[in-house]
Protein backbone atom coordinates (compact mmCIF):
# COMPACT_ATOMS: atom_id res chain seq x y z
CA UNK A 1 -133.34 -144.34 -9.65
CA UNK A 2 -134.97 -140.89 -9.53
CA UNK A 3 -137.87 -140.03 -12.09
CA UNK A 4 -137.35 -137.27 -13.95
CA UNK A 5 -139.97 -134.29 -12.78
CA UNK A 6 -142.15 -134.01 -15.95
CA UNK A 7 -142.84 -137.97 -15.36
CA UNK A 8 -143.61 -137.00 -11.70
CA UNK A 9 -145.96 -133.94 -13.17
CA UNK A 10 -147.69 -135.93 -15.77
CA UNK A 11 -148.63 -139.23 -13.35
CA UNK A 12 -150.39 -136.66 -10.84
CA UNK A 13 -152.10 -134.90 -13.53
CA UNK A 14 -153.68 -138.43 -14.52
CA UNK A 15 -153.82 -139.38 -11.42
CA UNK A 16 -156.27 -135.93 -10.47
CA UNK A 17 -157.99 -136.40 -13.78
CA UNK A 18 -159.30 -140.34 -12.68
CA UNK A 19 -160.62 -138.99 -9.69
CA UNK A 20 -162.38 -136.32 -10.89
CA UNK A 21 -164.15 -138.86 -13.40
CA UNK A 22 -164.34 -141.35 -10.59
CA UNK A 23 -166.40 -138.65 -9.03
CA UNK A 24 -168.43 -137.44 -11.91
CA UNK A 25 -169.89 -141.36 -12.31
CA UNK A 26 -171.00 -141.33 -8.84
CA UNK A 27 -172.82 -138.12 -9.30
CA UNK A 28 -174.44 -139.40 -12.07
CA UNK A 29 -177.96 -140.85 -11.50
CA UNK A 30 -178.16 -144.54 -12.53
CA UNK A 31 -180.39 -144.69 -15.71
CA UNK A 32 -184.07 -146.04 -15.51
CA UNK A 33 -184.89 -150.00 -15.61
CA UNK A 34 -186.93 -150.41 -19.21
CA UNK A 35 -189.87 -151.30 -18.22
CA UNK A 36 -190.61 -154.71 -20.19
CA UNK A 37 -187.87 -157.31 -20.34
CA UNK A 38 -188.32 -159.94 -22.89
CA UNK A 39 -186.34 -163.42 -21.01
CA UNK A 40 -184.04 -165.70 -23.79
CA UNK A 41 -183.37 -169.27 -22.93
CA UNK A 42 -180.01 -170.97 -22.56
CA UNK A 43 -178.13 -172.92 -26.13
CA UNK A 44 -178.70 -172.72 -29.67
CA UNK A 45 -181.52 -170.30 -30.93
CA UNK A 46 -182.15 -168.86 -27.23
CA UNK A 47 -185.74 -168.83 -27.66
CA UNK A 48 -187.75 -166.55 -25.52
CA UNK A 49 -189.02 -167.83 -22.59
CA UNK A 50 -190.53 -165.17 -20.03
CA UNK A 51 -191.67 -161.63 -20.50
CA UNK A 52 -190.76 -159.98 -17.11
CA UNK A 53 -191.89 -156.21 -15.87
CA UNK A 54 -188.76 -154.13 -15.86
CA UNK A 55 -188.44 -154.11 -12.18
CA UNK A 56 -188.92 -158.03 -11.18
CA UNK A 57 -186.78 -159.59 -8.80
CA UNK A 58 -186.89 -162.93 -10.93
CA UNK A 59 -185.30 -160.83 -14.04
CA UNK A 60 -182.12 -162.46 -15.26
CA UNK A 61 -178.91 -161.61 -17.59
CA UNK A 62 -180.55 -163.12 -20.43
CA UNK A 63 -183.41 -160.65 -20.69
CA UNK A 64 -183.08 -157.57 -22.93
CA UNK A 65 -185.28 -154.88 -22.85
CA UNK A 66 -188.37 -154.66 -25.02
CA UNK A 67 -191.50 -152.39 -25.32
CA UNK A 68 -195.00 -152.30 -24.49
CA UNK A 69 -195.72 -153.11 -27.96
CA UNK A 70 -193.14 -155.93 -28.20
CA UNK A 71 -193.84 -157.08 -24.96
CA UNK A 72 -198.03 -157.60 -25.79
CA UNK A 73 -197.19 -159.59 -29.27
CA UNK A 74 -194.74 -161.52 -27.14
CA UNK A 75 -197.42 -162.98 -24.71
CA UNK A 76 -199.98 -162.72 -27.58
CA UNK A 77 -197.73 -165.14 -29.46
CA UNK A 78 -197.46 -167.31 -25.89
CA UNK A 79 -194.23 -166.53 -24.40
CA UNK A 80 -195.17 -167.31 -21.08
CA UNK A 81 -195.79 -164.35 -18.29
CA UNK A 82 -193.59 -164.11 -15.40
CA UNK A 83 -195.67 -166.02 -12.61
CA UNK A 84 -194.27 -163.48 -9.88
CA UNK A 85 -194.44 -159.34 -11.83
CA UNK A 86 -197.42 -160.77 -13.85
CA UNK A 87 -197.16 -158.43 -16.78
CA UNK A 88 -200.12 -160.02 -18.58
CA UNK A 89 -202.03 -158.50 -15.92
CA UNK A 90 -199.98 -155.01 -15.96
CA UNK A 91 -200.54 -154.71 -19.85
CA UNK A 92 -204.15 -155.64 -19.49
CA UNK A 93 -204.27 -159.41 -20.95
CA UNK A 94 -204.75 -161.86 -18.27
């Protein structure tokens, strides 16, 4: 069964148009890590648990980002620091 031409036309058009946005996204430069992450814990509530630097290893999915500000009233309020970026010590409160 042949395909009629302005099938063939219309699947290289798309096809030209994905890799051009395929290329754009790799051109793109990946956006910054916040720099305070604010650690949730697993079940009902998800209570904080951790406030992590933006760029620690230890970081999981459950963190979101928070700042400065959030991140100080967090460990003022005793959410506990992450024992390996120390941000108490990065925001001045150890």
């Amino acid at each position: 069964m042949r395909r009629a031409p302005r099938l063939g036309r219309a699947e290289r058009a798309l096809n030209v148009a994905e890799e051009r946005e395929a290329l754009a996204a790799r051109r793109r430069p990946l956006p910054e890590p916040p720099a305070w992450l604010l650690e949730r814990g697993i079940g009902a509530g998800r209570h904080p648990v951790r406030v992590h630097a933006g760029d620690c290893w230890d970081a999981c999915k459950r963190c979101t980002a928070m700042s400065m500000g959030e991140a100080r009233r967090a460990l003022a309020e005793g959410v506990q620091a992450c024992p390996h970026c120390r941000p108490d010590v990065a925001l001045g409160m150890e």
